[in-house]
C-alpha atoms as a PDB file:
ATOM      1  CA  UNK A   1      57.228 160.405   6.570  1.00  0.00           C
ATOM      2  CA  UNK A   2      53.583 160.659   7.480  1.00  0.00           C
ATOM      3  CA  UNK A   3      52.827 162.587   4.186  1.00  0.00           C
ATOM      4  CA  UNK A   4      54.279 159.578   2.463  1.00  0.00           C
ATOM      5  CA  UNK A   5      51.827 157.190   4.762  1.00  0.00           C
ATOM      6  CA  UNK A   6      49.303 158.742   3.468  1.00  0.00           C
ATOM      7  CA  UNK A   7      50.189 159.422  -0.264  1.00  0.00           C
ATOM      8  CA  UNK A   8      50.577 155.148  -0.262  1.00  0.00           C
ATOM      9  CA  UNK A   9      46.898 154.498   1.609  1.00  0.00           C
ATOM     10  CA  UNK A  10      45.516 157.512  -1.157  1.00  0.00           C
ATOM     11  CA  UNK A  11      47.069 155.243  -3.574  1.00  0.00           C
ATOM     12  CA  UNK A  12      46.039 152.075  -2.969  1.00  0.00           C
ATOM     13  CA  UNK A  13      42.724 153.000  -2.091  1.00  0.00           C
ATOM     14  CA  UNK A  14      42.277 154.820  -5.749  1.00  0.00           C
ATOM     15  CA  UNK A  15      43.644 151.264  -7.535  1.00  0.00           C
ATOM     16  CA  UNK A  16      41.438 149.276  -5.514  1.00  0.00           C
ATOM     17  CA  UNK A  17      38.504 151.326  -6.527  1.00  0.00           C
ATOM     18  CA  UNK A  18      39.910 150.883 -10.320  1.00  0.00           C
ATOM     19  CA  UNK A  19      40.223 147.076 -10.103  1.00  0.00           C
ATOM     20  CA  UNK A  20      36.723 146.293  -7.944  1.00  0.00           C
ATOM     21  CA  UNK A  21      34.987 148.483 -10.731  1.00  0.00           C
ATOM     22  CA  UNK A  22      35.850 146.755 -13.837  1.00  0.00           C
ATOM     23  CA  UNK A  23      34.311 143.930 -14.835  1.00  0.00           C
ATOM     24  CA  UNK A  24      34.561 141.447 -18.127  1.00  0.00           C
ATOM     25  CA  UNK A  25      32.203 141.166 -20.104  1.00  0.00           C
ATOM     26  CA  UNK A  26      31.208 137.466 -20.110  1.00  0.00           C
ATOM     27  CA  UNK A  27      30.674 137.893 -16.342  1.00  0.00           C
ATOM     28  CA  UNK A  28      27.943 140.536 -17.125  1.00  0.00           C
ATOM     29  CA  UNK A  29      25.143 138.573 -19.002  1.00  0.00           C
ATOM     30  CA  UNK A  30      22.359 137.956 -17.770  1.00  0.00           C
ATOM     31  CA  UNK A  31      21.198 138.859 -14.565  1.00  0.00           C
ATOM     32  CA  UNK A  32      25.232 139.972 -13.791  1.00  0.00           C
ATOM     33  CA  UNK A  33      23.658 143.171 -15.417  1.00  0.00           C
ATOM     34  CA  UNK A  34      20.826 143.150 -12.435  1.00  0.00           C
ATOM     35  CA  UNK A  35      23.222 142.877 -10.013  1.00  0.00           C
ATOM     36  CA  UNK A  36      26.233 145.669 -11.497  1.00  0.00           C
ATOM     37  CA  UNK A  37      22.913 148.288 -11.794  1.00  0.00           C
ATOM     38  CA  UNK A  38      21.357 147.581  -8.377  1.00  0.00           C
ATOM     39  CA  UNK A  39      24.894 148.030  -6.941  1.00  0.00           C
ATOM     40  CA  UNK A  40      25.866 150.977  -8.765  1.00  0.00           C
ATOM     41  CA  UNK A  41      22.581 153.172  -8.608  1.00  0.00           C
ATOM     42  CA  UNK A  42      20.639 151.670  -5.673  1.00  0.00           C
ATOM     43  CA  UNK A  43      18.053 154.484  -5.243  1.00  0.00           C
ATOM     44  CA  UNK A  44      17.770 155.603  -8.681  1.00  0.00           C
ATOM     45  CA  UNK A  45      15.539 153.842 -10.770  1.00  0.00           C
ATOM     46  CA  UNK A  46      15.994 155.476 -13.792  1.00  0.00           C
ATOM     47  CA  UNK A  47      19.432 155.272 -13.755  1.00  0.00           C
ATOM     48  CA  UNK A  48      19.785 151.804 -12.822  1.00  0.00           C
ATOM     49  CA  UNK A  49      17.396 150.975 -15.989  1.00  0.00           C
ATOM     50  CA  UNK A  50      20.006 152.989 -18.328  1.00  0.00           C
ATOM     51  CA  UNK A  51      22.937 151.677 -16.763  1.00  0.00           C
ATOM     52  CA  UNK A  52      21.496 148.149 -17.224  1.00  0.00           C
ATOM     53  CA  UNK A  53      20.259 148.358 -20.802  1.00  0.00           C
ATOM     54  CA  UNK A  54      24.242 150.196 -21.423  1.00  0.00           C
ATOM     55  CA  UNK A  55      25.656 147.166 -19.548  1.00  0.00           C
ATOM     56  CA  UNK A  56      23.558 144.482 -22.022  1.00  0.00           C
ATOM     57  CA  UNK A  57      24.206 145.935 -24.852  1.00  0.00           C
ATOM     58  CA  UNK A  58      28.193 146.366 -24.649  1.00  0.00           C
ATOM     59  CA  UNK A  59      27.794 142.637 -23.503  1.00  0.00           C
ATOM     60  CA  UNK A  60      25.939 141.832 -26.860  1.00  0.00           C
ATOM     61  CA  UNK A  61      28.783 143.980 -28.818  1.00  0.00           C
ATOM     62  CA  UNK A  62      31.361 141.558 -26.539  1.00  0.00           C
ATOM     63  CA  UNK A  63      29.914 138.368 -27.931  1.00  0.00           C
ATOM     64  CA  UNK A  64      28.950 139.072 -31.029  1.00  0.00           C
ATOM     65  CA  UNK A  65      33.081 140.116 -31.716  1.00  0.00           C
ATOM     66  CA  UNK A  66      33.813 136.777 -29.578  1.00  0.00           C
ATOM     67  CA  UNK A  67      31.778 134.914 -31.372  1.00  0.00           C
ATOM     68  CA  UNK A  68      33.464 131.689 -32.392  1.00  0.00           C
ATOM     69  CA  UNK A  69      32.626 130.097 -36.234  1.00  0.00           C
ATOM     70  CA  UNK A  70      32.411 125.806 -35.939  1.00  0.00           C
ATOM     71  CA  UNK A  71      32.030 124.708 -39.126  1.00  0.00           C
ATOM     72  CA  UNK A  72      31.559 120.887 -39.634  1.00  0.00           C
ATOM     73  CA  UNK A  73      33.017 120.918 -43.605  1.00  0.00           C
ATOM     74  CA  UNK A  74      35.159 123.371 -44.855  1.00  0.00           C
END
């Protein structure tokens, strides 16, 4: 019974993790990118500047795919 306890807190923890980590795309742009960095790599510089220029350019890639064609005629 108590292995069971904690197999079910193990799990749930591990999903929660999964679901708090991702993050859409549109919700990323501008200084979202800032923010996702600073949070994920808060005493490394370095790696905060590669996550962040990662992070802007699968953004980019998002919206450029997204991208929505309004013609007026035709």
């Amino acid at each position: 019974m108590l292995k069971k306890v904690f197999l079910a807190a193990a799990t749930s923890l591990v999903l929660a993790g999964a679901t708090a980590t991702m993050v859409s795309a549109p919700a990323m742009a501008g200084s979202g990118c800032h923010k996702a960095a600073k949070a994920a790599y808060p005493h490394d510089r370095k790696a905060r500047h590669a996550y962040k220029k990662e992070c802007k350019a699968q953004y980019k890639a998002w919206k450029k795919a997204h991208k929505k064609h309004h013609h007026l005629f035709g």
